[in-house]
Protein backbone atom coordinates (compact mmCIF):
# COMPACT_ATOMS: atom_id res chain seq x y z
CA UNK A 1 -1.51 -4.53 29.40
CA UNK A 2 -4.69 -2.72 29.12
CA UNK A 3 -3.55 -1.37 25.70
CA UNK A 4 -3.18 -4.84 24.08
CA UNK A 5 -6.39 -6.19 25.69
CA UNK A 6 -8.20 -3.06 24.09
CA UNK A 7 -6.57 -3.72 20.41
CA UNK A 8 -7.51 -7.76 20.57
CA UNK A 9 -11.30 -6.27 21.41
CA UNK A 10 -11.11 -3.87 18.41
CA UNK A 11 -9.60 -6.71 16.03
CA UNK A 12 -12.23 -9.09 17.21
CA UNK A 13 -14.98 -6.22 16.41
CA UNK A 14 -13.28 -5.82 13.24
CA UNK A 15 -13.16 -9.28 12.23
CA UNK A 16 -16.79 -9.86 13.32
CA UNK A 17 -17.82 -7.08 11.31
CA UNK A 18 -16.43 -8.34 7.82
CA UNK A 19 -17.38 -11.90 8.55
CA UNK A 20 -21.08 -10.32 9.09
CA UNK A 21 -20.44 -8.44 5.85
CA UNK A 22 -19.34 -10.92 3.91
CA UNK A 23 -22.23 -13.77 5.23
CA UNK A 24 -25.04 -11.56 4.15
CA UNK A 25 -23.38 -10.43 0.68
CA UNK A 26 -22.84 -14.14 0.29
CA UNK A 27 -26.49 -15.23 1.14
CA UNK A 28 -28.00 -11.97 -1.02
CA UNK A 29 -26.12 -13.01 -3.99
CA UNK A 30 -27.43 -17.02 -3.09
CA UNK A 31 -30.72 -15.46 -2.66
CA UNK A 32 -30.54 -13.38 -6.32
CA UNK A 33 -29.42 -16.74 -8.15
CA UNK A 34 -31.80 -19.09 -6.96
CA UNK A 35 -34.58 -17.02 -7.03
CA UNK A 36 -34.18 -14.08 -9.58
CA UNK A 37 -36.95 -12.75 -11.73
CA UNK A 38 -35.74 -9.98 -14.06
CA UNK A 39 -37.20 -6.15 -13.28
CA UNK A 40 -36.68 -2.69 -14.12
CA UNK A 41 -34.91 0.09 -12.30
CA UNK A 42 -34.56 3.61 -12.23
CA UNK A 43 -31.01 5.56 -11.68
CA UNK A 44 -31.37 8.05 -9.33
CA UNK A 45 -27.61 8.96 -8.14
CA UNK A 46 -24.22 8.20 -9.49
CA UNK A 47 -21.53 9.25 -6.92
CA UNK A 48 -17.85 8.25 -6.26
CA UNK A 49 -16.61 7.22 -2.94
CA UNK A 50 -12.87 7.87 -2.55
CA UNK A 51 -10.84 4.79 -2.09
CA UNK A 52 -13.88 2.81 -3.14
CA UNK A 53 -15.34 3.78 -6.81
CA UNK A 54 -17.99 4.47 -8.71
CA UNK A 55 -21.70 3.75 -7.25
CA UNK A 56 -24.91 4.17 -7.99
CA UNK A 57 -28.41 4.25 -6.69
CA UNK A 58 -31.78 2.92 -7.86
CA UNK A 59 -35.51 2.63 -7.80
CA UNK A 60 -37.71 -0.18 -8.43
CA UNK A 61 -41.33 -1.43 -7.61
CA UNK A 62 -42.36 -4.66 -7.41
CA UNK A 63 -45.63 -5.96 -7.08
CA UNK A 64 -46.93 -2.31 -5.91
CA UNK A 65 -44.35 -2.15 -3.37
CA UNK A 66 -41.06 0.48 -3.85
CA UNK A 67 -37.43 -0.42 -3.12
CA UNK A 68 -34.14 1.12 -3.75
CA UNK A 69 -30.45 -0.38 -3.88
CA UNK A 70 -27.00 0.68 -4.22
CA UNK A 71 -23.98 -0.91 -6.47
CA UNK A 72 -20.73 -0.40 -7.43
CA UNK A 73 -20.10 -0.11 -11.19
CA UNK A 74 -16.68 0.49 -13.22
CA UNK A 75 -16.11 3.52 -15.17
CA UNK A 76 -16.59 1.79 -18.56
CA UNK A 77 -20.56 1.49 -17.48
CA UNK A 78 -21.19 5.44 -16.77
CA UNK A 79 -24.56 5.21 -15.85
CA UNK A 80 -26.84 8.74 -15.61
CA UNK A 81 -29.36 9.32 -13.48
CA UNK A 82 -32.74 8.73 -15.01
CA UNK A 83 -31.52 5.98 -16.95
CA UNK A 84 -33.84 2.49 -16.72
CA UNK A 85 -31.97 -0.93 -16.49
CA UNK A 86 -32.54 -4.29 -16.26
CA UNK A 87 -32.45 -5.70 -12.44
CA UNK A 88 -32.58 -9.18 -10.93
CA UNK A 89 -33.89 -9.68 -7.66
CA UNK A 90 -35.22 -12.11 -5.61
CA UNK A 91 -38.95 -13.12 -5.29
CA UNK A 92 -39.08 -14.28 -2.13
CA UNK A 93 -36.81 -11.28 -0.79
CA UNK A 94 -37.81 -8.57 -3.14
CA UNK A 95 -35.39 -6.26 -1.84
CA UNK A 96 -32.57 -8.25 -2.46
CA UNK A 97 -31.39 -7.00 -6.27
CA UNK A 98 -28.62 -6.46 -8.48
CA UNK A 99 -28.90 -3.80 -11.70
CA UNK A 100 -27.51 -5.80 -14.86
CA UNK A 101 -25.85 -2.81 -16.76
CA UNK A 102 -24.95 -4.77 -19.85
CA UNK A 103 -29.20 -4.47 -19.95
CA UNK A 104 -29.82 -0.77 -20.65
CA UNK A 105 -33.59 -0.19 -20.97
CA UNK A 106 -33.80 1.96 -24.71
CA UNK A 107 -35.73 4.95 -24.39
CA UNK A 108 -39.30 4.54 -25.84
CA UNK A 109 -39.03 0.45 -25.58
C-alpha cells in the first residue's frame, strides 16, 4: 500500500510540475506578443542537450540594465557564439525574450 500511495505523490509532483511549466511558458510567450519591442542580442553559448537539441544562450541590455536567455534552435539555424540577432521581448517584463534567428544582425550594420 505504501508503494502506490508514494507513486500517486510522485505523479501528482510530476503533473504539477509541467502544468507550472507550461502556465509560465504560456504567459511569457502572451507577455512577448502583446508587448514586444524588437532588441539586439549577443550569442554567448551554443550547446546540445541529449534527448533535447540544440540551445543557445544570449546577452542583451535594455534600458542600461543586462539580461540573458536561453532557446532551443534547429540545426538548420547554427548559430556561433558572438553572433548579434534580433530579439523580442517584453517592455513591461524585460526579461521575458525570444531571439528571432531568421534576423541575423550583419557585421558592421
Amino acid at each position: 500500500m505504501k508503494n502506490k500511495y508514494k507513486i500517486y505523490v510522485l505523479g501528482v509532483i510530476l503533473v504539477g510540475a509541467f502544468a507550472f511549466g507550461y502556465y509560465t511558458f504560456i504567459q511569457e510567450k502572451h507577455e512577448i506578443d502583446k508587448n514586444g519591442e524588437i532588441g539586439e542580442a549577443v550569442i554567448t553559448k551554443v550547446y546540445y542537450l541529449s534527448k533535447r537539441g540544440y540551445f543557445v544562450n544570449y546577452e542583451y541590455t535594455i534600458e542600461n540594465k543586462d539580461y540573458s536567455g536561453s532557446q532551443e534552435f534547429f540545426k538548420g539555424n547554427d548559430p556561433k557564439v558572438g553572433q548579434r540577432y534580433k530579439i523580442k521581448y517584453s517592455t513591461t517584463t524585460p526579461k521575458y525574450s525570444r531571439i528571432l534567428f531568421s534576423e541575423l544582425i550583419e557585421v558592421g550594420k
